[in-house]
N, C-alpha and C. Protein backbone atom coordinates (compact mmCIF):
# COMPACT_ATOMS: atom_id res chain seq x y z
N UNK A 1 -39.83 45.65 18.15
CA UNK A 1 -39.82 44.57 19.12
C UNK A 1 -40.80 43.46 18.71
N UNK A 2 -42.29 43.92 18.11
CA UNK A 2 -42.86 43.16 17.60
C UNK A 2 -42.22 42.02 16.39
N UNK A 3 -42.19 42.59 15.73
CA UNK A 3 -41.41 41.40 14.54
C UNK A 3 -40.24 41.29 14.92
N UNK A 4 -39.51 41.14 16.00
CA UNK A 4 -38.28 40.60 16.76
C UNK A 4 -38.76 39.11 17.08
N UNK A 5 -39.95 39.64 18.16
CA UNK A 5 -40.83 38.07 18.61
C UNK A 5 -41.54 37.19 17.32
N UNK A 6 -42.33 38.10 16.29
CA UNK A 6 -42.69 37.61 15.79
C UNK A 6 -42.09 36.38 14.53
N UNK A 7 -40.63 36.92 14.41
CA UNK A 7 -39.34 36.43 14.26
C UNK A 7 -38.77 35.28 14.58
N UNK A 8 -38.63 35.45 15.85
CA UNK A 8 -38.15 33.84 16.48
C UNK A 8 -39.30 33.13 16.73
N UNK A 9 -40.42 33.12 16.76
CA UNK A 9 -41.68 32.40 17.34
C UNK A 9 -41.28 31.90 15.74
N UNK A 10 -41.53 32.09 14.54
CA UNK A 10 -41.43 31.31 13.65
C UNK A 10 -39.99 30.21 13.60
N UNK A 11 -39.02 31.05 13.57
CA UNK A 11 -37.63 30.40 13.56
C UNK A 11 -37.96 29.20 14.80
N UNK A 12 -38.71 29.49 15.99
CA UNK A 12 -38.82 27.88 16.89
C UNK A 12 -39.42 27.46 16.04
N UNK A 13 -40.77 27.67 15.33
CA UNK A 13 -42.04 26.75 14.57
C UNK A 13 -40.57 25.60 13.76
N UNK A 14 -40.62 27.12 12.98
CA UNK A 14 -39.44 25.91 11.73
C UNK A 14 -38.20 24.85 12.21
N UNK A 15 -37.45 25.63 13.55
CA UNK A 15 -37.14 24.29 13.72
C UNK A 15 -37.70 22.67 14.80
N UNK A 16 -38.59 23.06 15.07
CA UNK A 16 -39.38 22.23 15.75
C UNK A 16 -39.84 21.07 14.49
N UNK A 17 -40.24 21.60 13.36
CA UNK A 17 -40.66 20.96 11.89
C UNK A 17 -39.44 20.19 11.38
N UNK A 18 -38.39 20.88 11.45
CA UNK A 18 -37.55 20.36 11.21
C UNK A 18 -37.19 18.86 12.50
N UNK A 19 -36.92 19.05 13.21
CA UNK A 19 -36.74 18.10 14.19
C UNK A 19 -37.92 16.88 14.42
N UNK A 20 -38.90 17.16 13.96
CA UNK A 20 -40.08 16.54 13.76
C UNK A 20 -39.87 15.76 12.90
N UNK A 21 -39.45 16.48 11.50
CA UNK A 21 -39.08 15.28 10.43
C UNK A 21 -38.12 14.42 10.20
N UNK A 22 -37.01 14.84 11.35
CA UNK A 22 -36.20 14.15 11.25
C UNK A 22 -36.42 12.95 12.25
N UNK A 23 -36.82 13.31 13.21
CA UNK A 23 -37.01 12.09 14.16
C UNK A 23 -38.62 11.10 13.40
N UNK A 24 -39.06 11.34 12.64
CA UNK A 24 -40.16 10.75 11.73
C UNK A 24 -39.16 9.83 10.58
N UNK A 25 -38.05 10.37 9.93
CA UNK A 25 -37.53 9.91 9.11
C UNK A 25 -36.74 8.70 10.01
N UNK A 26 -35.85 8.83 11.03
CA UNK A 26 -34.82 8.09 12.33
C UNK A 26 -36.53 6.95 12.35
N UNK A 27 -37.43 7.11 12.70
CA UNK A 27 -38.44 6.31 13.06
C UNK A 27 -38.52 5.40 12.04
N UNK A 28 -38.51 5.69 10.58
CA UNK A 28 -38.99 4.85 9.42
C UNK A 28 -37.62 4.24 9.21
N UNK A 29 -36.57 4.48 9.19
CA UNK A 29 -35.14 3.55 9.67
C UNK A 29 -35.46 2.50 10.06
N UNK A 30 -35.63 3.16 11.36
CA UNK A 30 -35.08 1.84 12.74
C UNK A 30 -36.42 0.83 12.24
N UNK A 31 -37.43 1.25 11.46
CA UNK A 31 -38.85 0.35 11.54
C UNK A 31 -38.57 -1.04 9.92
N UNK A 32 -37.56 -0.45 9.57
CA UNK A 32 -37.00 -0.61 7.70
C UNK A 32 -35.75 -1.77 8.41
N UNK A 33 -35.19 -1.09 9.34
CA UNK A 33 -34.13 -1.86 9.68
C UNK A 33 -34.40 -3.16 10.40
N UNK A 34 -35.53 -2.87 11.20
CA UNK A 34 -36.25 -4.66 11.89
C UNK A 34 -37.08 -5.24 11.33
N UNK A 35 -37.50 -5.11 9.90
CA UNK A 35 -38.34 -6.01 9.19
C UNK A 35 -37.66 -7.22 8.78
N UNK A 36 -38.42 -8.05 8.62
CA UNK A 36 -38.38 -9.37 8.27
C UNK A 36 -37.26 -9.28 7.25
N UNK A 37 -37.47 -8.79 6.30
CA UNK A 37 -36.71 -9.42 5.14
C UNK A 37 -35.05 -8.40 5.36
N UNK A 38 -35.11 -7.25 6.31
CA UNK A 38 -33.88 -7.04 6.57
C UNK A 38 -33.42 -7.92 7.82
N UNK A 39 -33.76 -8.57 8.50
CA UNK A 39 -33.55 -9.66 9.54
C UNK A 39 -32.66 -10.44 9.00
N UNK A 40 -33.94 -10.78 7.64
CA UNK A 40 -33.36 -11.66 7.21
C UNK A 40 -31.92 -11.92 6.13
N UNK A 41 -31.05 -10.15 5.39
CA UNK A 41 -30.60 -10.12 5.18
C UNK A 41 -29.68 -10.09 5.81
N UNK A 42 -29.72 -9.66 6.90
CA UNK A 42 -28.50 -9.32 7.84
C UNK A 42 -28.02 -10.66 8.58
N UNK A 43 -28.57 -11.40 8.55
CA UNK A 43 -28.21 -12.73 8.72
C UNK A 43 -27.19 -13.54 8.23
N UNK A 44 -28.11 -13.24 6.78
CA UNK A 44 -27.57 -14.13 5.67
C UNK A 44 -25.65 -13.14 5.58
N UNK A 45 -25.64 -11.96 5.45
CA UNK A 45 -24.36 -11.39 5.90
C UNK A 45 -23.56 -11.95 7.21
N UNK A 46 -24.21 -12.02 7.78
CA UNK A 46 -23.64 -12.76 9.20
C UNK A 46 -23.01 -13.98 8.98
N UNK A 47 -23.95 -14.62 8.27
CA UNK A 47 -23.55 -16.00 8.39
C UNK A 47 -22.01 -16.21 7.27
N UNK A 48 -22.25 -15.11 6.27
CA UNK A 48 -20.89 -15.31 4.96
C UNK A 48 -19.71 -14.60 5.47
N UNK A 49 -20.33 -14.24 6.83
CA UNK A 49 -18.87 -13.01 7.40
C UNK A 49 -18.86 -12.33 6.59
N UNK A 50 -19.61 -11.79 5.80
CA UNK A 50 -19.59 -9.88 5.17
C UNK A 50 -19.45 -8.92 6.10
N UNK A 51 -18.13 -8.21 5.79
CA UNK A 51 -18.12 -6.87 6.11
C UNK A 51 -18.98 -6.12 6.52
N UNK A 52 -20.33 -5.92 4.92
CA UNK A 52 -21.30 -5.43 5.41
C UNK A 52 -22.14 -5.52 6.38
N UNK A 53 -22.07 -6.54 6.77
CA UNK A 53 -22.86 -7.47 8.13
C UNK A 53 -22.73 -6.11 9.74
N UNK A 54 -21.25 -5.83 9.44
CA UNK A 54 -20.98 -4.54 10.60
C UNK A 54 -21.34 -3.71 10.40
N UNK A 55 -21.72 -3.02 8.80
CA UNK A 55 -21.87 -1.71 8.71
C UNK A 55 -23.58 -2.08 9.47
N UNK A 56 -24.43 -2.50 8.97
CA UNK A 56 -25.68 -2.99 9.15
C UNK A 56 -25.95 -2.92 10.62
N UNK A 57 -25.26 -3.63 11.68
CA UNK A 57 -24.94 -3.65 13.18
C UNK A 57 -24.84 -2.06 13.70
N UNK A 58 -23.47 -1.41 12.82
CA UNK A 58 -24.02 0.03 13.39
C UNK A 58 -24.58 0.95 12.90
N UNK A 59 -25.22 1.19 11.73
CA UNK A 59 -26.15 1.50 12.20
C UNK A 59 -27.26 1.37 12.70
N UNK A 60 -27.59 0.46 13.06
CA UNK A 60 -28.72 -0.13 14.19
C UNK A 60 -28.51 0.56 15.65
N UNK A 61 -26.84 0.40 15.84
CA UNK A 61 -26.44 1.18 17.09
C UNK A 61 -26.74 2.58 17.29
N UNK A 62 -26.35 3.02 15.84
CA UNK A 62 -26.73 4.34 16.01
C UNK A 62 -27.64 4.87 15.97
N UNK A 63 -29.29 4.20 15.69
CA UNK A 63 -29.88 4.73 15.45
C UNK A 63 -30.61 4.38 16.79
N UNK A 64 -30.59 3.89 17.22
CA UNK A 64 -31.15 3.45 19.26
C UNK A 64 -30.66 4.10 19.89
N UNK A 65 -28.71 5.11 19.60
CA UNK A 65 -28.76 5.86 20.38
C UNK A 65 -29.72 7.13 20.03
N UNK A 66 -30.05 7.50 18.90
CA UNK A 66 -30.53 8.72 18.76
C UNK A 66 -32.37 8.44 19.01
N UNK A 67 -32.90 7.20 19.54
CA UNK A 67 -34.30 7.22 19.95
C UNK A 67 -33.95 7.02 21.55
C-alpha cells in the first residue's frame, strides 16, 4: 500500500512539472507573440493580405484561450 501512495504522489509531482512547463512555455508564446517587432510583422502581413497574416491571428486566439 505504501509504494502504491508513494507511486502516485510522484506520478501527481511529475505531472504537475509537466503542466508547469507547459503553461511556462504557452507564457513565452503569447509574450514572443506581442512584441514589437512581431506587431510589427503581423502588420506588415496585414497590410499585403498574406495568408499568413491569419495563421498569426490564430494562433494568438488560441493561445488566450488556453491562458
Amino acid at each position: 500500500m505504501y509504494t502504491l501512495i508513494k507511486g502516485l504522489i510522484y506520478k501527481c509531482s511529475f505531472i504537475k512539472q509537466m503542466w508547469s512547463e507547459r503553461l511556462e512555455r504557452i507564457h513565452s508564446i503569447n509574450e514572443q507573440l506581442y512584441s514589437h517587432v512581431t506587431m510589427n510583422i503581423l502588420m506588415n502581413l496585414e497590410d499585403a493580405h498574406s495568408t499568413y497574416a491569419n495563421s498569426f491571428n490564430l494562433v494568438k486566439r488560441e493561445i488566450a484561450k488556453v491562458q
